[in-house]
Structures are given as structure tokens and as C-alpha cells.
Protein backbone atom coordinates (compact mmCIF):
# COMPACT_ATOMS: atom_id res chain seq x y z
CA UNK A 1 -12.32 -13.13 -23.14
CA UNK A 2 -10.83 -12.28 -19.63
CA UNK A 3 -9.19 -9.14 -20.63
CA UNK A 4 -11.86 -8.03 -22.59
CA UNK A 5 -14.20 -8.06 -19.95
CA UNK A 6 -11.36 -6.60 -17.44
CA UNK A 7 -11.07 -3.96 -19.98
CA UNK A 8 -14.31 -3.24 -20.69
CA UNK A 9 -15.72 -2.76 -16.99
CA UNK A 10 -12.14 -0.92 -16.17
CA UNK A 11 -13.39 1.32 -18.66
CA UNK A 12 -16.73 2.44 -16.97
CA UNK A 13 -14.94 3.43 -14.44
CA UNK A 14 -12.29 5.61 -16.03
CA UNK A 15 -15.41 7.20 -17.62
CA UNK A 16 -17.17 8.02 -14.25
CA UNK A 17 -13.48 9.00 -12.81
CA UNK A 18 -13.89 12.89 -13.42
CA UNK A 19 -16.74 12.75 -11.19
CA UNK A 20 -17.53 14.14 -7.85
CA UNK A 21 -20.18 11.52 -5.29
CA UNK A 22 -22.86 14.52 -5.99
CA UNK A 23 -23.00 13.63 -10.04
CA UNK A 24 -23.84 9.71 -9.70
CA UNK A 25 -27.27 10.39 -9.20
CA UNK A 26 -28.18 12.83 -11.27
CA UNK A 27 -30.85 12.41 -13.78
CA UNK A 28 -32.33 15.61 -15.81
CA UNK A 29 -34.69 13.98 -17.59
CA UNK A 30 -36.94 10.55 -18.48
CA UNK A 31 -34.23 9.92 -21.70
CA UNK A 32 -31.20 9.92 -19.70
CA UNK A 33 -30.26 7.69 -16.37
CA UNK A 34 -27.75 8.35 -13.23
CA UNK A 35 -24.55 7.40 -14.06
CA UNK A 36 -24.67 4.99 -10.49
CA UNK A 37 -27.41 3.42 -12.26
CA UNK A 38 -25.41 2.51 -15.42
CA UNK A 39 -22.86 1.05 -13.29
CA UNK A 40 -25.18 -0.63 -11.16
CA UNK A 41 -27.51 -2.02 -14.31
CA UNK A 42 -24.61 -3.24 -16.45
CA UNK A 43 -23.26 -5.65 -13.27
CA UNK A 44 -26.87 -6.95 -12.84
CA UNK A 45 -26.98 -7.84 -16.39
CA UNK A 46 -23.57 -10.14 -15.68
CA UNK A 47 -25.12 -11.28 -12.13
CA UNK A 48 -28.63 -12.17 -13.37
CA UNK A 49 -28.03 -13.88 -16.97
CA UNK A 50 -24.83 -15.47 -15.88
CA UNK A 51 -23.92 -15.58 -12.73
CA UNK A 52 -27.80 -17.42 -11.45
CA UNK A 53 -27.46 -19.93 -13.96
CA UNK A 54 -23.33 -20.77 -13.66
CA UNK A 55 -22.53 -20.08 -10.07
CA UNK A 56 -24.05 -23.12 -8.14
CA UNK A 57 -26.43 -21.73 -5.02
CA UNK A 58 -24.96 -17.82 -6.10
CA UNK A 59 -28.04 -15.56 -5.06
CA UNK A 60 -27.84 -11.60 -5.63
CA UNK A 61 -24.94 -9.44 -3.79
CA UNK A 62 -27.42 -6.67 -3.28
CA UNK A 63 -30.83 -8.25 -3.08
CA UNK A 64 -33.28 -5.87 -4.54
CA UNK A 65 -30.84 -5.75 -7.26
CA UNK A 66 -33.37 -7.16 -9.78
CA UNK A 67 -36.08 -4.74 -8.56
CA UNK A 68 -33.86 -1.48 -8.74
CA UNK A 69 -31.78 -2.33 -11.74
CA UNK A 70 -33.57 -4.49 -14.77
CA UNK A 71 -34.10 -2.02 -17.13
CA UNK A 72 -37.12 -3.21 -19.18
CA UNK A 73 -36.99 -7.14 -19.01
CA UNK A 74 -40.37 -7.55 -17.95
CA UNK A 75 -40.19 -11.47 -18.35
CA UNK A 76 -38.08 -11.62 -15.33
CA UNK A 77 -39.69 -9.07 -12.81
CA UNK A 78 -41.55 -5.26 -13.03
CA UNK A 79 -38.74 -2.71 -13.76
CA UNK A 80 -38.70 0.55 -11.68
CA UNK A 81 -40.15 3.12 -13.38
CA UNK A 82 -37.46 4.93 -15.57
CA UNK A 83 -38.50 7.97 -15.18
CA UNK A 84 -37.77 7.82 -11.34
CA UNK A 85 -34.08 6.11 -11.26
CA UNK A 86 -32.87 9.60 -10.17
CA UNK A 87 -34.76 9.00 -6.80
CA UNK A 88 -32.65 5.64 -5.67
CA UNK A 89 -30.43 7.29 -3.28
CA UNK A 90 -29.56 3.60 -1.86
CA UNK A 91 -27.64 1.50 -2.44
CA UNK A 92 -24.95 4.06 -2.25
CA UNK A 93 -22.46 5.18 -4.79
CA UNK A 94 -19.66 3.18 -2.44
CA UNK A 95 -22.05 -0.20 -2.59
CA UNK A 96 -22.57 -0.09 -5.93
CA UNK A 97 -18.87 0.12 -7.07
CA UNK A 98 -18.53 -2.17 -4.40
CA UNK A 99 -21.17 -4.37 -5.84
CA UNK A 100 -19.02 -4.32 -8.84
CA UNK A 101 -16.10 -5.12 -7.67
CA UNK A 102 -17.79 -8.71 -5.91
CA UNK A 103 -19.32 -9.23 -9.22
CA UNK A 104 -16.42 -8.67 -11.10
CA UNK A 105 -14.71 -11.20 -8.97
CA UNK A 106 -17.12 -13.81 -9.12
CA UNK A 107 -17.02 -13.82 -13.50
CA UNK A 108 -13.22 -13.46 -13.23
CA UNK A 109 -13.37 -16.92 -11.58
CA UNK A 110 -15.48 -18.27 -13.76
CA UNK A 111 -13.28 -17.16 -16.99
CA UNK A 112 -10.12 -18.92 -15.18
CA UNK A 113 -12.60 -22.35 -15.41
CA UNK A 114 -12.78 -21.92 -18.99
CA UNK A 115 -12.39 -25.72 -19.62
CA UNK A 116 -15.45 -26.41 -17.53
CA UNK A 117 -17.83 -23.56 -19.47
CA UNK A 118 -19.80 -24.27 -22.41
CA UNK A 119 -20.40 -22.15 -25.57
CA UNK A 120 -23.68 -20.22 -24.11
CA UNK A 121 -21.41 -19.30 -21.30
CA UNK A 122 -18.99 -17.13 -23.70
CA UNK A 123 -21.65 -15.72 -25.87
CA UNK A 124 -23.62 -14.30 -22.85
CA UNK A 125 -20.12 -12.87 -21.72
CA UNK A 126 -19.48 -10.84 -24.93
CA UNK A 127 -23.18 -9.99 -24.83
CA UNK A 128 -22.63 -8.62 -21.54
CA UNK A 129 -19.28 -6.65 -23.06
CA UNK A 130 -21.22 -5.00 -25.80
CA UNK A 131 -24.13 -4.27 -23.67
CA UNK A 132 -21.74 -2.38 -20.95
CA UNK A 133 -20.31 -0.51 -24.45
CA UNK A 134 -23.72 0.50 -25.24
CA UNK A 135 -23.82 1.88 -21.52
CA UNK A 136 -20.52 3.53 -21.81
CA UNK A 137 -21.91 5.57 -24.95
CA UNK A 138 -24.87 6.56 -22.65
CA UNK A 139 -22.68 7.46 -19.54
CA UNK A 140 -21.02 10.19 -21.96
CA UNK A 141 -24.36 11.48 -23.53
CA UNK A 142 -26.63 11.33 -20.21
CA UNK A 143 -23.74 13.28 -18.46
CA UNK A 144 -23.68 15.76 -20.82
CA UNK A 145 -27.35 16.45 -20.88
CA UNK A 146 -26.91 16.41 -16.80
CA UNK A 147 -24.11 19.05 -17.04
CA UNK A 148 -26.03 21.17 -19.48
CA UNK A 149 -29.08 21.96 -17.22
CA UNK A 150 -26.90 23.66 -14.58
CA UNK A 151 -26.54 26.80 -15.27
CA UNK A 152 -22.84 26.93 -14.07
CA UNK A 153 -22.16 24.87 -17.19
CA UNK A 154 -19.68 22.39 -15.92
CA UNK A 155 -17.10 20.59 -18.00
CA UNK A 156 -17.04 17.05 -17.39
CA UNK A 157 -13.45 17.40 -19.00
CA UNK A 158 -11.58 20.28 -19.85
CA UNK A 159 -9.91 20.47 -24.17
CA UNK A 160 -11.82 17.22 -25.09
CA UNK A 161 -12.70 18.34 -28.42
CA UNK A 162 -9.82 20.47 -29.71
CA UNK A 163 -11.24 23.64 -31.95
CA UNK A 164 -7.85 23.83 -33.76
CA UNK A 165 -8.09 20.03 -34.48
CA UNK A 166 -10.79 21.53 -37.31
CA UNK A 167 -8.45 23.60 -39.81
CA UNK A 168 -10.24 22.49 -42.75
CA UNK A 169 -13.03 21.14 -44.00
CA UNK A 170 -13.45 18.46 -47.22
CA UNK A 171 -15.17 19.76 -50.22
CA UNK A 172 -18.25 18.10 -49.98
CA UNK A 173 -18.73 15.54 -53.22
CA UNK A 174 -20.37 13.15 -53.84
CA UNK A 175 -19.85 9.07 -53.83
CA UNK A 176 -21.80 7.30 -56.90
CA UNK A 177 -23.33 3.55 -56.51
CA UNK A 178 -25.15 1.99 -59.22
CA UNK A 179 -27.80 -0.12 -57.08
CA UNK A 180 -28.69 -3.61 -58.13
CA UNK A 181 -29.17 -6.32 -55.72
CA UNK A 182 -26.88 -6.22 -52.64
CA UNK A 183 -26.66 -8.29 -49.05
CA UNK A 184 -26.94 -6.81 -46.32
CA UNK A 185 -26.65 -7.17 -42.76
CA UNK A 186 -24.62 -9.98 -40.89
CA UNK A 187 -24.34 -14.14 -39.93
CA UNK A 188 -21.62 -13.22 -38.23
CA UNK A 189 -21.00 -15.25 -35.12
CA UNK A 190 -18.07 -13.80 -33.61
CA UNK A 191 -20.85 -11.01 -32.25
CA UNK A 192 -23.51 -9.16 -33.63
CA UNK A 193 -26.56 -8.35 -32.17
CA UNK A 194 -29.40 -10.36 -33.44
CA UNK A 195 -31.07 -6.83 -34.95
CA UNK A 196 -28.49 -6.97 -37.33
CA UNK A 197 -29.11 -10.81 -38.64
CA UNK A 198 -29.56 -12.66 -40.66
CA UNK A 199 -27.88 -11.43 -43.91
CA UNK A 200 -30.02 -10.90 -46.43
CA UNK A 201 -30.72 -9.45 -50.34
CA UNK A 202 -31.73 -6.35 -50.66
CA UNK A 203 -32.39 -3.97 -54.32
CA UNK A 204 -31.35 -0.62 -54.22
CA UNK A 205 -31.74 2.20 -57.32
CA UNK A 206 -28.50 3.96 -58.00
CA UNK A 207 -27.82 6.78 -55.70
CA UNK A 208 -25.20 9.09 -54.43
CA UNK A 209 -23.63 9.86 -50.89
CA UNK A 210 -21.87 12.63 -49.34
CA UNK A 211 -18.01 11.61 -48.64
CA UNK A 212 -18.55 13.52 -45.02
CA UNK A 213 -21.47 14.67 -42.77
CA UNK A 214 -23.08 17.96 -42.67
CA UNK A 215 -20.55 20.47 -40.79
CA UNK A 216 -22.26 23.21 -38.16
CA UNK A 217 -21.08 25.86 -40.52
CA UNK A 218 -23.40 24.78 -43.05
CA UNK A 219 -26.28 23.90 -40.91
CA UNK A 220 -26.19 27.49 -40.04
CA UNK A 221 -27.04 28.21 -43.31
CA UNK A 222 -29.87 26.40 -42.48
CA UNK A 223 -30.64 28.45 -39.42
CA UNK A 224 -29.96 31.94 -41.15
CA UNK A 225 -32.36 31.05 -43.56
CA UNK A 226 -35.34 30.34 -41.45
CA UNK A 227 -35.28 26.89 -41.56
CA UNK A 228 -36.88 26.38 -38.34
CA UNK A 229 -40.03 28.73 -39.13
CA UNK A 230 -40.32 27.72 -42.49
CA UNK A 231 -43.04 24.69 -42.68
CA UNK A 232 -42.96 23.48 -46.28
CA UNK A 233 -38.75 21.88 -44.79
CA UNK A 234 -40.14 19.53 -42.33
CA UNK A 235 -42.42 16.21 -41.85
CA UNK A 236 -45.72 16.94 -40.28
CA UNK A 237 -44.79 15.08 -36.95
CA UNK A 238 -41.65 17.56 -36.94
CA UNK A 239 -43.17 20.53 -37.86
CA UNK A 240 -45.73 19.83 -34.61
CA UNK A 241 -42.73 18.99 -32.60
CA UNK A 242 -40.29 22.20 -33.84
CA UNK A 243 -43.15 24.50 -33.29
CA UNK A 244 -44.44 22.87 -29.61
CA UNK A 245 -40.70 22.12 -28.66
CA UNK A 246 -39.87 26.26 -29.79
CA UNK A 247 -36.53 24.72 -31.35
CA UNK A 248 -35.03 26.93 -32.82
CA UNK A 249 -31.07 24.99 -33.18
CA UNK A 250 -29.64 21.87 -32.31
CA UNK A 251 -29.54 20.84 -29.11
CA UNK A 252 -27.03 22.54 -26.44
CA UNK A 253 -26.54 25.60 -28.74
CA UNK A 254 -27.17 28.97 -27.12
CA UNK A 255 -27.31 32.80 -29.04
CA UNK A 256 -25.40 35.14 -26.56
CA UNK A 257 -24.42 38.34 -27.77
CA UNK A 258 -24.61 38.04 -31.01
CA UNK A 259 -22.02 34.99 -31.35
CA UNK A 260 -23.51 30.75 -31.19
CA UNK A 261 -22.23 28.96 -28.41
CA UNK A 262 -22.82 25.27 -28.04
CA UNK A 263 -22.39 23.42 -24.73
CA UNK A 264 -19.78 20.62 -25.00
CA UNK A 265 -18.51 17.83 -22.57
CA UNK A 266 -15.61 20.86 -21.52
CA UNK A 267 -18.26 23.38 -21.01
CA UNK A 268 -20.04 26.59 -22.94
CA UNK A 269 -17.53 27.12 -26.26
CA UNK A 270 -17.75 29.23 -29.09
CA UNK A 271 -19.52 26.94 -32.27
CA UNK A 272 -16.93 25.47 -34.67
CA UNK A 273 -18.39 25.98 -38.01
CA UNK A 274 -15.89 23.11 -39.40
CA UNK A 275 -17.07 20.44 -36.80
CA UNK A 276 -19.94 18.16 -38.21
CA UNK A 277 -23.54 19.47 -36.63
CA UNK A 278 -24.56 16.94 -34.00
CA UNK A 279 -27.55 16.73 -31.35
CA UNK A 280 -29.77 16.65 -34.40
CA UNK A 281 -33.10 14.83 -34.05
CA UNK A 282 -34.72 12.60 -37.53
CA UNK A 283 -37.05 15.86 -38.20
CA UNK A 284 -33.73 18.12 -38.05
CA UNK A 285 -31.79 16.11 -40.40
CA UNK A 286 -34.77 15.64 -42.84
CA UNK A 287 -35.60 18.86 -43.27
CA UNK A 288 -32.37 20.59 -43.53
CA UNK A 289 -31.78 17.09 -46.44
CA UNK A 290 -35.12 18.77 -48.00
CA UNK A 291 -33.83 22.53 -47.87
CA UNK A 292 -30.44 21.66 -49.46
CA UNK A 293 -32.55 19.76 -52.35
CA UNK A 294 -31.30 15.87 -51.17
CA UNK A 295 -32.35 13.27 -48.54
CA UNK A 296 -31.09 11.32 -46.38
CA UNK A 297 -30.04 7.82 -47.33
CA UNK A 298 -31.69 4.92 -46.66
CA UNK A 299 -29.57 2.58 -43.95
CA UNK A 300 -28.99 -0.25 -47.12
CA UNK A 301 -27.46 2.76 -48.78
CA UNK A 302 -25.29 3.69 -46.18
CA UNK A 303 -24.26 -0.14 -45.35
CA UNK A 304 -23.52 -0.59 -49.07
CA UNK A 305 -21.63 2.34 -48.92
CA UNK A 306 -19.20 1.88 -46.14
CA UNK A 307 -19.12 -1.97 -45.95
CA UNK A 308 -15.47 -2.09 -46.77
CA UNK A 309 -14.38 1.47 -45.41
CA UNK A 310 -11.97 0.95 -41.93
CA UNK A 311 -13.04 1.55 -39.07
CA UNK A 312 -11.64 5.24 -38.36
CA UNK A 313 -12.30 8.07 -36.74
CA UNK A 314 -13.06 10.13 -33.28
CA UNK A 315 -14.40 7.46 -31.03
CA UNK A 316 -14.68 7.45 -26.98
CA UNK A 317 -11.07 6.48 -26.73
CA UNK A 318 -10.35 9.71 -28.39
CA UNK A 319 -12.31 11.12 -26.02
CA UNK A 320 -10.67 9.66 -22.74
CA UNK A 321 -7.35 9.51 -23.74
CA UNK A 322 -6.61 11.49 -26.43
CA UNK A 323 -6.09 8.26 -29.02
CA UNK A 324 -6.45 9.00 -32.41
CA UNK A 325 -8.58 6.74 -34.53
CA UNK A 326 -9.29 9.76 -36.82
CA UNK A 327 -9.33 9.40 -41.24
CA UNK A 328 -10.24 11.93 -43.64
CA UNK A 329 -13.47 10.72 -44.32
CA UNK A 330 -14.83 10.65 -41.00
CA UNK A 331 -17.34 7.64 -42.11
CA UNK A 332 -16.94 5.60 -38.74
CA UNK A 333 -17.09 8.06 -35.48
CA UNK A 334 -17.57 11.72 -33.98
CA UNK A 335 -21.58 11.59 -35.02
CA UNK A 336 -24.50 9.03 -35.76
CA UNK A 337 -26.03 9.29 -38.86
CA UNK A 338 -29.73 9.24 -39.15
CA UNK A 339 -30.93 7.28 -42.21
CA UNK A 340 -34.79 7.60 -43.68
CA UNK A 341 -34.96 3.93 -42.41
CA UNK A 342 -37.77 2.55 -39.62
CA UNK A 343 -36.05 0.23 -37.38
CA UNK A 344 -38.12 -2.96 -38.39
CA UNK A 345 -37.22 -6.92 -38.20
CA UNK A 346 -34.79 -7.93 -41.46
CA UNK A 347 -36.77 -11.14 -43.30
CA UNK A 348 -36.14 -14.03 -41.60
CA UNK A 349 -35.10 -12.83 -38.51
CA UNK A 350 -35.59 -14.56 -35.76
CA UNK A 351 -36.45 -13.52 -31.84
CA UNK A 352 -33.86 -14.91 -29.03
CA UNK A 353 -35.52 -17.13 -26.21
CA UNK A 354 -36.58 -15.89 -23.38
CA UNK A 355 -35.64 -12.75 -21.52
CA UNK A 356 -32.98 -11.76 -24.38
CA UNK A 357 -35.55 -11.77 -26.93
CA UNK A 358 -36.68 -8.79 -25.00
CA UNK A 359 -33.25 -7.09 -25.99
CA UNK A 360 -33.83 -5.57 -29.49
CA UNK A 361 -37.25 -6.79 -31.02
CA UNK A 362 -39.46 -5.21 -29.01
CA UNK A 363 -37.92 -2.09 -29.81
CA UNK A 364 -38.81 -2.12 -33.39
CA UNK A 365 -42.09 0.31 -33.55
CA UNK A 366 -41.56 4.18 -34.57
CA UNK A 367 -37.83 4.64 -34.30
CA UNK A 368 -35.15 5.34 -37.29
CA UNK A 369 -31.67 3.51 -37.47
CA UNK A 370 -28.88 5.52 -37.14
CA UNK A 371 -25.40 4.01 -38.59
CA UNK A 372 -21.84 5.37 -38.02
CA UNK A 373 -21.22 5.33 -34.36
CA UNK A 374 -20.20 8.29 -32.46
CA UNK A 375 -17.61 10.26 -30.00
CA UNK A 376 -18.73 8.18 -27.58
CA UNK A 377 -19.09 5.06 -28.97
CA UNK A 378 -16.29 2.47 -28.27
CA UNK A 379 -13.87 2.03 -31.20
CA UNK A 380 -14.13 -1.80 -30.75
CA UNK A 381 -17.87 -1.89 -30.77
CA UNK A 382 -18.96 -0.76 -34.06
CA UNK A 383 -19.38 -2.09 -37.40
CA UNK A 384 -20.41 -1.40 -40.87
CA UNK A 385 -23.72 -3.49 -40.40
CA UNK A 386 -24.61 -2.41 -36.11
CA UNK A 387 -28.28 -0.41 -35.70
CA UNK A 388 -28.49 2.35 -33.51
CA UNK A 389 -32.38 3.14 -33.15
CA UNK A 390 -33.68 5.94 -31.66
CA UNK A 391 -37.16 8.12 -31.71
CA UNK A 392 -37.22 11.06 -34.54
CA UNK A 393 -37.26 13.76 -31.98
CA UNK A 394 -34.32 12.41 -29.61
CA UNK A 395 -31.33 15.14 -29.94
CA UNK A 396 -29.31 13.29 -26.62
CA UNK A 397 -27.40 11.41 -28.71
CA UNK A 398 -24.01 12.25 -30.59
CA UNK A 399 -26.31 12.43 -34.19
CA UNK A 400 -26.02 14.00 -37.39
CA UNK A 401 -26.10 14.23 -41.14
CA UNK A 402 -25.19 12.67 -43.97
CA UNK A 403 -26.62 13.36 -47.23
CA UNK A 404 -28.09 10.96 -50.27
CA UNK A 405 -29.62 12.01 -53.10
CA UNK A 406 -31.34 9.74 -56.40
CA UNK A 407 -29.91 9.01 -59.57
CA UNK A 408 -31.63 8.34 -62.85
């Protein structure tokens, strides 16, 4: 447990490494926070669930901590307003790694006690792992969007994402499952989050699935054919939100002279037709599922699916340092899938005490589940049976397409 947590908060910090004192506070819009603020709200989480109730008369390192960094946990105190993070200029980007850093030291000595720590005491540590992965995903995509409204159109990282690593592309075909009664979701105790218990039956009809998501080649197909003005594609809530939003192509792609350019993590490129489309939002990937005659699947399909598939792919160790996680299939990695599912309770499920109840469940009111994981997601944090959740019209996020379509 040790090094995992000494990994994982190492990590945030590679991730913020590239970056100059003038980025940390940077926030270009309500979806997306300063990456100081990630850094600062992932150590409260460790200081205020663990370190209060295990580190006799411990009181906060910085002490508005509570009032400038709980994110929505309105049980223990009013949150500041989201929408302003981008306005805390102090604590400072030193006093915040700094806050770390004392932190840090404080749960380190409570790992070496292990023979004096109960049971709770672990599983709020690998909470607090998986919730500082979940932050590490957003560092990547809330950077990006920061990047992207400048128009100098800064690279976070120069040659991330390769071009030539996309030669070829797999024939899309076309993976048949009967249906019938299935399980799905998790008991698992080890760690999942509690969205994704208990395990449960489930019928599905036969249907197929695409071995591989939707490339940008092929959702420019989609683009050349009027997709985007063409009403009868989309939902009604997207066809209000295309038309009042003026989209007119994923997010971060640009029409210069002629040629599509998308904005990337290393700056303005050229599009790769063989890279799978991402930045999509729910209404995007329904109705280009609609204009190709399919749908998308449903996220009991997709677990079904991919239960037993390895976890491969292009994930934010890729990104970093240039590890290779990548398979043929690309099932696990480089984009989240949007399913056709609402992010609701499973039967039986059952709401965590207290403040954590507050961590998934009240989250479950007009969002879809996405499944997959993404370029940014960390290759240890994902699984065949973890929800992503988002609102149909977000396009921050590292999402895509995969298509289903019904057998008889």
C-alpha cells in the first residue's frame, strides 16, 4: 500500500512537471479546474477522511483547506463555488506542493504503523489512490481545454501522440453475442467503487459490437455529409444543443485552409483520419450511430463484451513516458466509449455512510456511462466493470464511439 500511494501522488506531479507557475491556475471554463486545485483537492481528501480521524489531535496544515478545497461534500462544510476555483490565487502554487509534501509525510507514517491500523484505514487509503487517478485523468483533459483557448496553441508536450504510430486501420467487423441472462457488475473487494456493486443478473437480446471504435476518418464521412445540419440524425436535446452550441465537429478541430486540424496535448496538428474520433459528446456519438444505420450499445453489452478482454492499450503512462500498453483491438484505452445507458443505481445497491455516500450516488440523475477508459486514464485504474458518467453534451473528456447494432 506504501508504494502505491508513493507512486500514485509521485505521479501528479510528473503530470504537472511540464508546467510553468503561470498554468496552475488556470481555469477556462465551469467543467474544468486549475491544475493547483487538483493537487491541492486530492491531499485534502487524504487529510480530511484520514488523517482527522487517525492522527491523534492532527488539525489541517493549511486551515481553510476544507473551505477552498472540498469539492462537493456538502455533509462536511459549503464547497466554494466551482465555477470560481480559478480565482484562489492563495495558497500559492509553492504552499500547496508544500502542503503536499507535509501531508504526504504524515500518511507515510501512518503506513509504516501498519500493525496498529485497522481495515477502514486501508480501504480509505486505496479510495484516496483511485480518487487521485480520477484527478490525474482530469489534470490531462482540463489542461488541454486550458491550452486550447490560447490562441498561441501551446503544447503541453511535444510528439505525444505519434501520427505514424497510425499506419493502418482494422477492418471494422463485427463481434456476435447471443444475449440470455448475464451478471454484471462487481463484489469485488480488492477495490471498486461502490457505483459498480453489487453484481447482479441482467437479460440482454443478442446483439453485435464493433471490434474497434469509430476512427476520425470515418466520422468525417459524417461531417461531409451534413451530419451536423441534418435534424432527422440527432435526439431532440442534441439537435437544440448542435444548433445553439453552432457545432459543427468534435471538439478542438479547426477548418484552416481547406485541410482539418485538431488541437492535441502537443499543439495544432493536421487530423489523423486512422486515429479513433474523440471529444465526442452522447448527442455526437448517437447520431453519427443513427446515420451509419446502428446504435450504440448499451453499457451491459459492452461489459459482456469485454469482461475477459486484457487490459491493453494507450493509457496515461503511454502518454508520460512513452510505455506501451497498446493491442490490436484497442478495447481498453486511447477513448471512452459512450453507451445508450443512464447512469442509475444497480438493484440492490447500497449508499456508503456518511460523507462518502456523497461520492457517486448523488451523481446518478441525467448523465450516460461511458466504459473503456482513456489516454489519460491510469493503466492500473480501470476495469471491465468501472463507470465513467458524464452529461450528453460534455466533449472535455477523451470520448468516443463504439458501435452496436440488434440481432433477430
Amino acid at each position: 500500500m506504501l508504494e502505491k500511494y508513493q507512486y500514485t501522488r509521485n505521479l501528479s506531479l510528473q503530470i504537472v512537471e511540464p508546467l510553468e507557475t503561470e498554468d496552475f491556475g488556470i481555469q477556462g471554463m465551469v467543467d474544468v479546474s486549475p491544475p493547483k486545485w487538483h493537487l491541492a483537492h486530492t491531499t485534502w481528501f487524504f487529510e480530511d477522511f484520514i488523517l482527522m480521524d487517525y492522527t491523534p489531535r492532527y488539525y489541517y496544515y493549511l486551515e481553510d483547506a476544507r473551505k477552498l478545497f472540498n469539492s462537493y461534500y456538502e455533509t462536511l462544510s459549503k464547497p466554494f463555488p466551482r465555477s470560481k476555483r480559478g480565482l484562489i490565487s492563495r495558497p500559492t502554487v509553492r504552499e500547496v506542493l508544500e502542503y503536499r509534501r507535509a501531508v504526504d509525510e504524515e500518511i507515510i507514517g501512518l503506513l509504516n504503523q501498519s500493525d496498529e491500523l485497522d481495515e477502514k484505514f486501508y480501504s480509505l487509503i486505496l479510495l484516496g489512490i483511485h480518487h487521485e487517478q480520477q484527478h490525474q485523468e482530469l489534470l490531462i483533459t482540463d489542461l488541454k481545454y486550458n491550452f486550447s483557448i490560447n490562441p498561441l496553441k501551446p503544447a503541453y508536450k511535444e510528439d505525444i501522440d505519434n501520427p505514424s504510430e497510425y499506419t493502418s486501420v482494422l477492418p471494422l467487423k463485427w463481434d456476435y453475442f447471443e444475449g440470455g441472462a448475464t451478471t454484471i457488475g462487481t463484489n469485488n473487494q480488492d477495490f471498486s467503487f461502490d457505483n459498480e456493486q453489487p453484481a447482479h443478473k441482467h437479460y440482454l437480446y443478442p446483439f453485435s459490437i464493433a471490434n474497434r471504435p469509430v476512427t476520425n476518418g470515418e466520422y468525417l464521412e459524417f461531417i461531409e455529409d451534413n451530419g451536423y445540419e441534418t435534424a432527422v440524425n440527432w435526439l431532440s436535446d442534441g439537435w437544440e444543443t448542435v444548433t445553439k452550441q453552432k457545432w459543427k465537429a468534435p471538439l478542438y478541430w479547426e477548418y484552416i485552409n481547406g485541410t482539418w486540424f485538431q488541437f492535441t496535448l502537443s499543439g495544432l496538428k493536421p487530423i489523423e483520419k486512422k486515429q479513433p474520433v474523440t471529444h465526442i459528446s452522447f448527442y455526437e456519438a448517437d447520431a453519427y450511430a443513427r446515420w451509419t444505420g446502428n446504435r450504440l450499445p448499451t453499457e451491459q453489452e459492452w461489459e459482456l463484451a469485454f469482461r475477459n478482454a486484457p487490459v491493453e492499450g494507450k493509457f496515461l503512462e503511454n502518454l508520460l513516458f512513452n510505455e506501451s500498453y497498446e493491442s490490436d483491438k484497442t478495447i481498453f484505452g486511447t477513448v471512452w466509449e459512450w453507451t445508450s445507458s443512464p447512469y442509475t443505481p444497480y438493484p440492490q445497491s447500497a449508499r456508503p455512510e456518511g460523507a462518502l455516500g456523497e461520492y457517486n450516488a448523488k451523481f446518478m440523475s441525467n448523465q450516460m456511462v461511458l466504459r473503456g477508459g482513456s489516454i489519460a486514464t491510469p493503466c492500473n485504474h480501470i476495469r471491465a466493470t468501472y463507470r465513467n458518467f458524464f452529461h450528453p453534451d460534455k466533449r472535455w473528456q477523451f470520448s468516443g464511439i463504439r458501435l452496436a447494432k440488434e440481432e433477430r
